[in-house]
C-alpha atoms as a PDB file:
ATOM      1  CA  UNK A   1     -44.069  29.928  24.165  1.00  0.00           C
ATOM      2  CA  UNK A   2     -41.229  27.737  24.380  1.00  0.00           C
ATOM      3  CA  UNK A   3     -38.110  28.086  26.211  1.00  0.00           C
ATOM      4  CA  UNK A   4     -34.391  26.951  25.756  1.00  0.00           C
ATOM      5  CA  UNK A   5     -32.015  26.261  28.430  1.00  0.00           C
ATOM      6  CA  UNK A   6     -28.168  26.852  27.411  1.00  0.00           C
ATOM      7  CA  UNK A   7     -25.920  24.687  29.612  1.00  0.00           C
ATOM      8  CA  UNK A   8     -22.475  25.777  30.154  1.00  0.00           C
ATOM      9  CA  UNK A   9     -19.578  24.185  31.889  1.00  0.00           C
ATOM     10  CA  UNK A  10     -20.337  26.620  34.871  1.00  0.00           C
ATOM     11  CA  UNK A  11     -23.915  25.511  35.215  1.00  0.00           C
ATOM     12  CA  UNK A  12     -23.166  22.017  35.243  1.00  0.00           C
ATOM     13  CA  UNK A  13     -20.672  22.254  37.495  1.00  0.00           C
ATOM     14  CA  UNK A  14     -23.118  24.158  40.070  1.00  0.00           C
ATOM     15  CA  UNK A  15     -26.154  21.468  38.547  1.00  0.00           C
ATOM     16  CA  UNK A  16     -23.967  18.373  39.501  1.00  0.00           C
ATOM     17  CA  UNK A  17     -22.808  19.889  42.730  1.00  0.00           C
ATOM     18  CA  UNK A  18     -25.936  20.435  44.009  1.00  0.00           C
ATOM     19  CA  UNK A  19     -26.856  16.348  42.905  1.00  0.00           C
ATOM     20  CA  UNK A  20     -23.930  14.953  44.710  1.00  0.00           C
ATOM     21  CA  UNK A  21     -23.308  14.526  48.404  1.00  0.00           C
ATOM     22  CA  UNK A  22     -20.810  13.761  50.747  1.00  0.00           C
ATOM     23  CA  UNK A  23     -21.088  10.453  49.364  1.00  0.00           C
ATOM     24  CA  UNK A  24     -19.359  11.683  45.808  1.00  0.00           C
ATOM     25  CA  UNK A  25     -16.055  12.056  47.900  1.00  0.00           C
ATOM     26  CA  UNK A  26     -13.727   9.728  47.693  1.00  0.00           C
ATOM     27  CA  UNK A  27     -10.703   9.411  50.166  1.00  0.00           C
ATOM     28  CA  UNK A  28     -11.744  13.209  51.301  1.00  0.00           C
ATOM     29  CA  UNK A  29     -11.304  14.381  48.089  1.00  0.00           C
ATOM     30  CA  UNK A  30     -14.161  15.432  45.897  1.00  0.00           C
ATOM     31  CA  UNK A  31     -14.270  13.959  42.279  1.00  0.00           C
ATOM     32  CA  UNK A  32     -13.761  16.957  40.286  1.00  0.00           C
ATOM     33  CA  UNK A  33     -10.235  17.157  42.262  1.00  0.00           C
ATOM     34  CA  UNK A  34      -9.703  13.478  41.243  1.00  0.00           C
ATOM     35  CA  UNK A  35      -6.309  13.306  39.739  1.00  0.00           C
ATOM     36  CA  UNK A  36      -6.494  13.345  36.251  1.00  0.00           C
ATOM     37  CA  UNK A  37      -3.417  12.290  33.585  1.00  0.00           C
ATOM     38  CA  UNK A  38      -2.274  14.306  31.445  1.00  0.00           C
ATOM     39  CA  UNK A  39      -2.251  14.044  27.563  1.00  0.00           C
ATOM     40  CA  UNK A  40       1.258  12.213  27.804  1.00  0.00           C
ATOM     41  CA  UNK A  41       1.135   9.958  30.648  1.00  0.00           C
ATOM     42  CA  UNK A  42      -2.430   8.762  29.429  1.00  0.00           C
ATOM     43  CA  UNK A  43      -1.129   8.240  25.591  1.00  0.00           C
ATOM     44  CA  UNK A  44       2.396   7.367  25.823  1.00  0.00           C
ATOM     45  CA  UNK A  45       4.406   7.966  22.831  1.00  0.00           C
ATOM     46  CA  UNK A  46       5.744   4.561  20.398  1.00  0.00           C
ATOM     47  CA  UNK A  47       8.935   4.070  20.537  1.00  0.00           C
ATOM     48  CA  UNK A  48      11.009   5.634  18.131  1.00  0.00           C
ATOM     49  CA  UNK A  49      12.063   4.357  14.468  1.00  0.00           C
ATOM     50  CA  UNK A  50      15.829   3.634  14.210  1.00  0.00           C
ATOM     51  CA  UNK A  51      17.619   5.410  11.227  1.00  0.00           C
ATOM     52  CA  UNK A  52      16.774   3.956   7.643  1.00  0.00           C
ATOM     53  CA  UNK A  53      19.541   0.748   7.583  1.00  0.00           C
ATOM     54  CA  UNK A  54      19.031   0.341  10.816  1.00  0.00           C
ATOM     55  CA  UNK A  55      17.046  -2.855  12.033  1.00  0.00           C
ATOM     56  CA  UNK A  56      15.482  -3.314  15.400  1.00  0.00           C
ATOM     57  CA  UNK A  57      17.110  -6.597  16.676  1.00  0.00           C
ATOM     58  CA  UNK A  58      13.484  -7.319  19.459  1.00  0.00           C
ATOM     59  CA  UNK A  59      11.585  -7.286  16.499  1.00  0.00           C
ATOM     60  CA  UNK A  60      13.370  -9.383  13.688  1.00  0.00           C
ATOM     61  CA  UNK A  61      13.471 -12.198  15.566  1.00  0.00           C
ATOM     62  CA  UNK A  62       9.412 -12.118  15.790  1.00  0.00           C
ATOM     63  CA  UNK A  63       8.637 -11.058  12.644  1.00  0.00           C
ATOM     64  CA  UNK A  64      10.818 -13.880  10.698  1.00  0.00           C
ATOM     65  CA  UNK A  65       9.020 -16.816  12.783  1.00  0.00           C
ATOM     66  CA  UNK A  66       5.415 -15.882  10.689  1.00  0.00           C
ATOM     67  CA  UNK A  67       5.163 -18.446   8.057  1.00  0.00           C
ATOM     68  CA  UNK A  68       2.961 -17.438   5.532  1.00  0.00           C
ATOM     69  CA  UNK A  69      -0.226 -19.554   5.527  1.00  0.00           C
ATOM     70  CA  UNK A  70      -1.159 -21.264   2.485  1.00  0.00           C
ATOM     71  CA  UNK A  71      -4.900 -21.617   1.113  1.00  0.00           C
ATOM     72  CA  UNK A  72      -6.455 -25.380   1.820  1.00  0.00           C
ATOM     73  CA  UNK A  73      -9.002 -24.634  -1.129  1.00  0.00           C
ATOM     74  CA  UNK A  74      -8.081 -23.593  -4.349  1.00  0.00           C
ATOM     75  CA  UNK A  75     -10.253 -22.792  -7.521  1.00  0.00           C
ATOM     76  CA  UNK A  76      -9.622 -23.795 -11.332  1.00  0.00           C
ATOM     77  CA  UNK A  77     -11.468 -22.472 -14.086  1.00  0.00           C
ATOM     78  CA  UNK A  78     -11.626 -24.616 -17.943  1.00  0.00           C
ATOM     79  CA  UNK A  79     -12.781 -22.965 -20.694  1.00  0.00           C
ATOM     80  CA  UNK A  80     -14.164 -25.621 -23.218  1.00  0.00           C
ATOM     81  CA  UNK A  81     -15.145 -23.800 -26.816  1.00  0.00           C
ATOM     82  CA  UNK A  82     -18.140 -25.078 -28.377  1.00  0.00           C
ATOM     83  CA  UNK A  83     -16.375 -27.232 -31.037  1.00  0.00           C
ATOM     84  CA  UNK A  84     -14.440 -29.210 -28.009  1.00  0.00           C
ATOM     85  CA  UNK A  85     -17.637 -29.982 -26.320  1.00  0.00           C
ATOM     86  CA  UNK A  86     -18.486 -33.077 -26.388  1.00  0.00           C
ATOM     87  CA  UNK A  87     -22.515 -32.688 -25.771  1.00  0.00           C
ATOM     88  CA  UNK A  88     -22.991 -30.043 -27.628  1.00  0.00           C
ATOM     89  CA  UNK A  89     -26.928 -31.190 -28.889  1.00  0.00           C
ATOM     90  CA  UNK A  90     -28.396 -30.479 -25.346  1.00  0.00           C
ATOM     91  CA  UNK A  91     -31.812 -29.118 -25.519  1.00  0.00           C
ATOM     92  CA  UNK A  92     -31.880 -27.981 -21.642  1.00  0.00           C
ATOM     93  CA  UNK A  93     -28.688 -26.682 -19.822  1.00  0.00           C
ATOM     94  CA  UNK A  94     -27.773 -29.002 -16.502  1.00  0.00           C
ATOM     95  CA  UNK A  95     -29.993 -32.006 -18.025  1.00  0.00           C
ATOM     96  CA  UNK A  96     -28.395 -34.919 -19.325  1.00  0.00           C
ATOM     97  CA  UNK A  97     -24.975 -36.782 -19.464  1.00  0.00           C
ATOM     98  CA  UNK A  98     -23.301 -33.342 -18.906  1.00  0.00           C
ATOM     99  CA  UNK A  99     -24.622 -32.858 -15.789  1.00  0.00           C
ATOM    100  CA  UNK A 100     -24.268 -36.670 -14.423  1.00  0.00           C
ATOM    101  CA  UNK A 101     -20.720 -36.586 -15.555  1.00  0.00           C
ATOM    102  CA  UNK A 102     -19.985 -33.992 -13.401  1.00  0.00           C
ATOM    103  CA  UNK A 103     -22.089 -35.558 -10.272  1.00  0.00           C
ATOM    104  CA  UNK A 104     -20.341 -38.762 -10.744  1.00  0.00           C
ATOM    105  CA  UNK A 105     -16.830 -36.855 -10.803  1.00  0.00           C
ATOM    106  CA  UNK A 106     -18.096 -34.681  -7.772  1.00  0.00           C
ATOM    107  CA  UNK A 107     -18.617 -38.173  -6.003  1.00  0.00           C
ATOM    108  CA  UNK A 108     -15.371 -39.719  -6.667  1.00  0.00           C
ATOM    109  CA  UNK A 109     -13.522 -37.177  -5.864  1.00  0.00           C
ATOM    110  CA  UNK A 110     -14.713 -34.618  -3.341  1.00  0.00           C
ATOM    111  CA  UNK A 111     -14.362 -31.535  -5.553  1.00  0.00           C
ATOM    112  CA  UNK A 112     -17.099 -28.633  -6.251  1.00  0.00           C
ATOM    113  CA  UNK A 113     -17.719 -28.594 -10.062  1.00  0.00           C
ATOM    114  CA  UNK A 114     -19.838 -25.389 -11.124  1.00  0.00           C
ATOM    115  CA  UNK A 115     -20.860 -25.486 -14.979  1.00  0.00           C
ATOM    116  CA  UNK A 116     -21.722 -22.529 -16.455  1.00  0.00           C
ATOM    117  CA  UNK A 117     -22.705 -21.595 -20.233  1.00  0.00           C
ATOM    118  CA  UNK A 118     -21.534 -18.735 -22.411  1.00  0.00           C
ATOM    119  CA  UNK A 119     -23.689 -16.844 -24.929  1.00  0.00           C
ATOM    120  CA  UNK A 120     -20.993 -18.082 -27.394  1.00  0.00           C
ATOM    121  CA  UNK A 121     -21.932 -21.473 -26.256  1.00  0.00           C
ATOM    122  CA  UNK A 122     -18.433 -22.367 -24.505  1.00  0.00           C
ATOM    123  CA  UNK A 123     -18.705 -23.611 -21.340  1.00  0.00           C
ATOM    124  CA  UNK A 124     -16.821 -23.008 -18.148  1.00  0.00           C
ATOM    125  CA  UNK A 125     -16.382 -25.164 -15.447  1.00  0.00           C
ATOM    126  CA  UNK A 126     -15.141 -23.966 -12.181  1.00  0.00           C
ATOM    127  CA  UNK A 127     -13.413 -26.439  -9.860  1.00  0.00           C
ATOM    128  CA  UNK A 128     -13.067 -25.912  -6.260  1.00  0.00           C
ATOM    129  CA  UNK A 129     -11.141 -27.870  -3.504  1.00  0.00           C
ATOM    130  CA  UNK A 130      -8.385 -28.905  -2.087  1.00  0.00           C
ATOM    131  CA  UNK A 131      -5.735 -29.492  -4.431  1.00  0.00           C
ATOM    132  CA  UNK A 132      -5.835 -33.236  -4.556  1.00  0.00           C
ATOM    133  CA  UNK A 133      -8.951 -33.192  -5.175  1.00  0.00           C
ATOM    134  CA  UNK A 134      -9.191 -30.577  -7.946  1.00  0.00           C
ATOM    135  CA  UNK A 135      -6.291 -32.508  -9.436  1.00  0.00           C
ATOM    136  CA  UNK A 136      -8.073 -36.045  -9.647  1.00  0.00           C
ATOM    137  CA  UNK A 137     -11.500 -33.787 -11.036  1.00  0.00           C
ATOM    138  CA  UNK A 138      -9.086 -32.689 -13.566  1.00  0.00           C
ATOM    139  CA  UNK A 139      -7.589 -35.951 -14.951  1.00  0.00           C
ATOM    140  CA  UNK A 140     -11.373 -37.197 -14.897  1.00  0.00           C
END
């Protein structure tokens, strides 16, 4: 046999009253006479939209000191065809003066060079830093 208790606001009104003491009372007034806000002073309402044209004169003045902030990294992508490549006769992918090329640029100029190939055999290069940087990979 099992049993279920149903608790209603009643009976834990009477089951908390019965756990707290004097010491529940604060200032001679018991907690569940507490003073409690009401829906409006607890969630104030936002301040109202002026009419369409309009513009709020505290707020311009905030809103047009934001500069927008510009990216310190940027990313180009080349797309080199097969009959531009220069190495085209690589039997492994990453092996060979392809790949030191692009360490040696890497070196001299602090950029990120990703190489990747294309079924078609073009190759893409992805170039990622800041824009001097991706400038001087460029020229190289």
């Amino acid at each position: 046999m099992s049993s279920v208790a149903v608790l209603t606001p009643e009976s834990f009104a009477e089951h908390r009253s019965g756990l707290r003491g004097e010491e529940s009372r604060v200032g001679g007034v018991p907690e569940d006479e507490a003073y409690i806000p009401t829906y409006l002073e607890a969630f104030p309402p936002l301040p109202e939209k002026g009419a369409p044209g309009e513009k709020s004169s505290e707020f311009i003045g905030v809103w047009n000191k934001i500069r927008p902030i510009k990216s310190s990294v940027i990313t180009q992508v080349f797309h080199v065809p097969l009959e531009e490549r220069r190495y085209k006769d690589n039997s492994q992918f990453g092996e060979g003066d392809e790949a030191k090329v692009c360490v040696d640029i890497m070196q001299k100029t602090g950029a990120h060079i990703e190489l990747s190939l294309a079924k078609d055999q073009g190759l893409s290069i992805m170039v990622t830093g800041k824009l001097d940087s991706v400038m001087k990979a460029q020229k190289e």
